[in-house]
Protein backbone atom coordinates (compact mmCIF):
# COMPACT_ATOMS: atom_id res chain seq x y z
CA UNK A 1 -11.52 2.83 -1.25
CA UNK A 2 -11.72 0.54 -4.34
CA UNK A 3 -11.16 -3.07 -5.22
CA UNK A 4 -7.83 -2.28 -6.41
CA UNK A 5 -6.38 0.12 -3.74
CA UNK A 6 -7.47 -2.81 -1.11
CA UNK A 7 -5.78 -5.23 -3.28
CA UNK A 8 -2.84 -3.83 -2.94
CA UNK A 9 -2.78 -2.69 0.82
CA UNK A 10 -3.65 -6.21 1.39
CA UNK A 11 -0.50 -7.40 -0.42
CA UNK A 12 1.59 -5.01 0.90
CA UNK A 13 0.54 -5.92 4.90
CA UNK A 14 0.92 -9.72 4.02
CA UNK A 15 4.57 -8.65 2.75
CA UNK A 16 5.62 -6.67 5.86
CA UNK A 17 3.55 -9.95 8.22
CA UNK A 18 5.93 -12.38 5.92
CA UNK A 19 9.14 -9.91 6.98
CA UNK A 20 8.25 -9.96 10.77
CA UNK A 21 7.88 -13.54 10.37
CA UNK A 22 10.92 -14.24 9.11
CA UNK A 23 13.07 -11.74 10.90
CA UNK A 24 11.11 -13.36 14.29
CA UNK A 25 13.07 -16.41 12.49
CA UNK A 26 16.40 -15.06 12.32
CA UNK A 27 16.15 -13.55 16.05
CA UNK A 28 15.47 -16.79 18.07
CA UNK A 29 17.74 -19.41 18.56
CA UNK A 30 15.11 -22.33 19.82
CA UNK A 31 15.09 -24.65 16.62
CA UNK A 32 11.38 -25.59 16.45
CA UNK A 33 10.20 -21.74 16.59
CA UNK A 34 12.73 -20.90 14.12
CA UNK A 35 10.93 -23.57 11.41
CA UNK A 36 7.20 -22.59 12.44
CA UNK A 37 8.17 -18.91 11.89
CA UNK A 38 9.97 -20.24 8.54
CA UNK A 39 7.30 -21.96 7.81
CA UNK A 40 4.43 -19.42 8.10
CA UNK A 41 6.57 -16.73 6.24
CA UNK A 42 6.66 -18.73 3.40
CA UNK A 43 2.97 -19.81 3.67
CA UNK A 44 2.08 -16.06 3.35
CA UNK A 45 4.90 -15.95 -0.01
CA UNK A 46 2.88 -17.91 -1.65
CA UNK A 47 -0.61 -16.24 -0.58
CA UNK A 48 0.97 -12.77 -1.83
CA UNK A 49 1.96 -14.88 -4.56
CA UNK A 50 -2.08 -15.76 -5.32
CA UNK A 51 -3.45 -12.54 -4.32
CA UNK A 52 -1.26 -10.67 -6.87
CA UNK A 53 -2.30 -13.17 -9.60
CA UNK A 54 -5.85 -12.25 -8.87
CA UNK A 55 -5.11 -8.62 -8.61
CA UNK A 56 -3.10 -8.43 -12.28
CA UNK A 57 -6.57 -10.57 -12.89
CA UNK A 58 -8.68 -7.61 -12.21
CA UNK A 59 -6.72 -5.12 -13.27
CA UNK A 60 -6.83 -6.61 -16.88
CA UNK A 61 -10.64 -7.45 -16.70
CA UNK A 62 -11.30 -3.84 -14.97
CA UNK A 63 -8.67 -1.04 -16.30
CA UNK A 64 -10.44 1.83 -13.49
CA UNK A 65 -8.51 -0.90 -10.89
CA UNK A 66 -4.63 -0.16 -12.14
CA UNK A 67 -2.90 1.61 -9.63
CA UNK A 68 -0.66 3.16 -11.81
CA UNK A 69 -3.94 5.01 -13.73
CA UNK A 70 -5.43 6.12 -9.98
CA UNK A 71 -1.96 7.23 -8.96
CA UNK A 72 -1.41 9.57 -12.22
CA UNK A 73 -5.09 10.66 -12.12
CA UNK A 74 -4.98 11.73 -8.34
CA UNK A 75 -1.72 13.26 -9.16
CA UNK A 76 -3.33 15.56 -12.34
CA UNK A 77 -6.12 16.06 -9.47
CA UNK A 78 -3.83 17.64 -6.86
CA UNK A 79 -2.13 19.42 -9.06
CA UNK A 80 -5.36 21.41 -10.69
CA UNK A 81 -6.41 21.88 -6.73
CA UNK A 82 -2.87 22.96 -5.82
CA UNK A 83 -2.65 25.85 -8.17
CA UNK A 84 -5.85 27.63 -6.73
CA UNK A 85 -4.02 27.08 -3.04
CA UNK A 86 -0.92 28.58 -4.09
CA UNK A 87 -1.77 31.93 -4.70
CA UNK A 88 -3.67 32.21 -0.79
CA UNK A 89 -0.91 29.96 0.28
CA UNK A 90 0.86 33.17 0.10
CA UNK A 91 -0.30 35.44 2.15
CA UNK A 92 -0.77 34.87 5.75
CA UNK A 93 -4.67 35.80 7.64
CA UNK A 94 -4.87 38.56 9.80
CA UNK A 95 -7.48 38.92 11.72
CA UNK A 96 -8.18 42.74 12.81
CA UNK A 97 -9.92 43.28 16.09
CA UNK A 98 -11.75 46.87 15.93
């Protein structure tokens, strides 16, 4: 896995751990939970915030990072592997017993 792909899983689990927080905000009704839960959600905002400035940061100092270049190039990839596949895709095994 490269610097970039863990970049961006990392940004995407502190996005759904800022969501739990804050629906864990909307479902309780004690006051004090309801800020801490507030409160942490938008601690993590801003950390996504930080962690996607230094990811846009890489990606501009180190191009082979940009998700949107690994994404096309492992598309092109399974594509060139898929046509080979297709054609024994096809037809199903037998296997003869003599």
């Amino acid at each position: 896995m490269t610097t970039g792909t863990k970049l961006h899983q990392t940004i995407s689990q502190l996005k759904a751990a800022a969501g739990n927080l804050q629906s864990f905000a909307l479902d309780t009704d004690d006051p004090q939970a309801k800020q801490m839960f507030t409160s942490a959600s938008q601690q993590l905002d801003k950390i996504v915030d930080q962690v996607s400035a230094r990811t846009n940061y890489v990606e501009q100092q180190e191009p082979a990072y940009k998700m949107t270049q690994m994404a096309q190039s492992a598309q092109q990839q399974n594509q060139g592997q898929g046509q080979g596949q297709g054609q024994r895709q096809g037809r199903p095994r037998q296997n003869r017993r003599r």
